[in-house]
N, C-alpha and C. Protein backbone atom coordinates (compact mmCIF):
# COMPACT_ATOMS: atom_id res chain seq x y z
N UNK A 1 -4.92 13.85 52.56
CA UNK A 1 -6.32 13.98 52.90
C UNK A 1 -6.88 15.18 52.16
N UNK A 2 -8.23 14.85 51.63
CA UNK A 2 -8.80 15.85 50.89
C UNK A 2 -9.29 17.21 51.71
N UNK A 3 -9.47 18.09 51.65
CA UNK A 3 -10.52 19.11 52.31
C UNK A 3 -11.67 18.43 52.17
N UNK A 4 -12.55 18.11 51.45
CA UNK A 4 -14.05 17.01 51.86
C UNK A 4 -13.58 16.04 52.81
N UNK A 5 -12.79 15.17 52.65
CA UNK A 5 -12.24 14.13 53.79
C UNK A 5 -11.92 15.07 55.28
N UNK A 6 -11.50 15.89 55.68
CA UNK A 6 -10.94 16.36 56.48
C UNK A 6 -12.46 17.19 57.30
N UNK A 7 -13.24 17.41 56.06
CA UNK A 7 -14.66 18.25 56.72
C UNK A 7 -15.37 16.84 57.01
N UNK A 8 -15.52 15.85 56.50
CA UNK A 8 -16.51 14.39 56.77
C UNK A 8 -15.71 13.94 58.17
N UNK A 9 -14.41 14.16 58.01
CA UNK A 9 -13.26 13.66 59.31
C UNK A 9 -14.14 14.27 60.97
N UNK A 10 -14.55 15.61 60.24
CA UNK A 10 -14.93 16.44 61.83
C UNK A 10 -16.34 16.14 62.39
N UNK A 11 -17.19 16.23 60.88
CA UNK A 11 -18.57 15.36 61.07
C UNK A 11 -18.38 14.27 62.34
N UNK A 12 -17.99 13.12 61.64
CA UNK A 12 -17.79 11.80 62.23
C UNK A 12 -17.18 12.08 63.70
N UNK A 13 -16.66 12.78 64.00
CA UNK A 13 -16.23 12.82 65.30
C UNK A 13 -16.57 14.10 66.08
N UNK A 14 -17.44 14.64 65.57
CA UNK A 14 -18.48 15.73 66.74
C UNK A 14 -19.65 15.27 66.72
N UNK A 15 -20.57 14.89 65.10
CA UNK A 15 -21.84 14.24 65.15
C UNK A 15 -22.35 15.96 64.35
N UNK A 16 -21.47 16.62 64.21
CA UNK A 16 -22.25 18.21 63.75
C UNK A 16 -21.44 18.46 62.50
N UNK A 17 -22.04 19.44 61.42
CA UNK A 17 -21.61 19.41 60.18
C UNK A 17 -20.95 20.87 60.64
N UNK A 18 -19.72 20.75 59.74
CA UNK A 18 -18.97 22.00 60.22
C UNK A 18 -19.77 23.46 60.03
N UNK A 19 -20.57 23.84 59.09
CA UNK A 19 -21.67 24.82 58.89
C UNK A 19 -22.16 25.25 60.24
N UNK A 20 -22.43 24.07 60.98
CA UNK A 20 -23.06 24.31 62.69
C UNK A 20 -22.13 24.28 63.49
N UNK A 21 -20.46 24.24 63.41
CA UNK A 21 -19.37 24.49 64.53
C UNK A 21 -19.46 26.13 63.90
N UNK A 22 -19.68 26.75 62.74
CA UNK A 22 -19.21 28.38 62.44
C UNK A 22 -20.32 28.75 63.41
N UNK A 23 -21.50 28.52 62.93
CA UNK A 23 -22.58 29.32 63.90
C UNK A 23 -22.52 29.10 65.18
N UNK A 24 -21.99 28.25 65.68
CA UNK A 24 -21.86 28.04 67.12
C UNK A 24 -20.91 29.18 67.48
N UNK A 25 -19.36 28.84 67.41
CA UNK A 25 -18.43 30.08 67.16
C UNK A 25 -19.40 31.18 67.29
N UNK A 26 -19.68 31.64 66.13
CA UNK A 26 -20.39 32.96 66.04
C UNK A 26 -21.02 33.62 67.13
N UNK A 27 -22.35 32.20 67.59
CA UNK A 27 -23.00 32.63 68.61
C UNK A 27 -22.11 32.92 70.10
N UNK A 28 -20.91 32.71 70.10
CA UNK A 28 -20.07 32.85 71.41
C UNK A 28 -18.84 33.67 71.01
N UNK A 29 -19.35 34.80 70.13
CA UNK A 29 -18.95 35.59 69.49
C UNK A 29 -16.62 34.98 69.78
N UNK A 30 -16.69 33.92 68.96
CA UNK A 30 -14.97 33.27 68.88
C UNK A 30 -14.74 34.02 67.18
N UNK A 31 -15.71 34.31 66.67
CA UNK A 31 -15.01 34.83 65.48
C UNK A 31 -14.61 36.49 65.33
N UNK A 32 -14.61 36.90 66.83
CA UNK A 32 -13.89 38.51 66.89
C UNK A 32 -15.11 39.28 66.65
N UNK A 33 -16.21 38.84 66.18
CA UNK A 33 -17.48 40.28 65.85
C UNK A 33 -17.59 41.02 67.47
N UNK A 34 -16.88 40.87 68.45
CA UNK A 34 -17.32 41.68 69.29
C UNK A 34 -16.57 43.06 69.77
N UNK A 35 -15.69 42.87 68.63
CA UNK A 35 -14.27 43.96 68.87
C UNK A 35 -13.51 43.68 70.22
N UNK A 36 -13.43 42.90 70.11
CA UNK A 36 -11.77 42.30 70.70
C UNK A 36 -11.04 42.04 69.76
N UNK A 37 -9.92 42.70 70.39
CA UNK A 37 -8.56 42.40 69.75
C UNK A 37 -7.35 41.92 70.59
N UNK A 38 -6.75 40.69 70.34
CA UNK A 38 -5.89 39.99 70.96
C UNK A 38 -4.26 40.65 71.22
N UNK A 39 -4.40 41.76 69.75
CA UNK A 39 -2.73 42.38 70.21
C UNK A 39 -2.78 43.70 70.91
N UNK A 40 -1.68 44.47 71.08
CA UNK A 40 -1.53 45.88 71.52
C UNK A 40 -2.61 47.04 71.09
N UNK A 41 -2.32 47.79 71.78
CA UNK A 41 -3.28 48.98 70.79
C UNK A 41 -2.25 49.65 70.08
């Protein structure tokens, strides 16, 4: 499977272009911008 096939793959089965799953993420800060960190200090 291509990377284009695999991004059209996620389309087709959310109905959302992956561009709008990052900003979503984002907006529920899953991409770490809020300084969390998952390991030790």
């Amino acid at each position: 499977m291509s990377f284009q096939a695999y991004l059209d793959s996620v389309e087709d089965k959310t109905g959302l272009l992956p561009r709008t799953l990052v900003e979503r993420a984002k907006e529920r800060d899953y991409d770490g911008s809020a300084g969390v960190s998952g390991g030790s200090p």
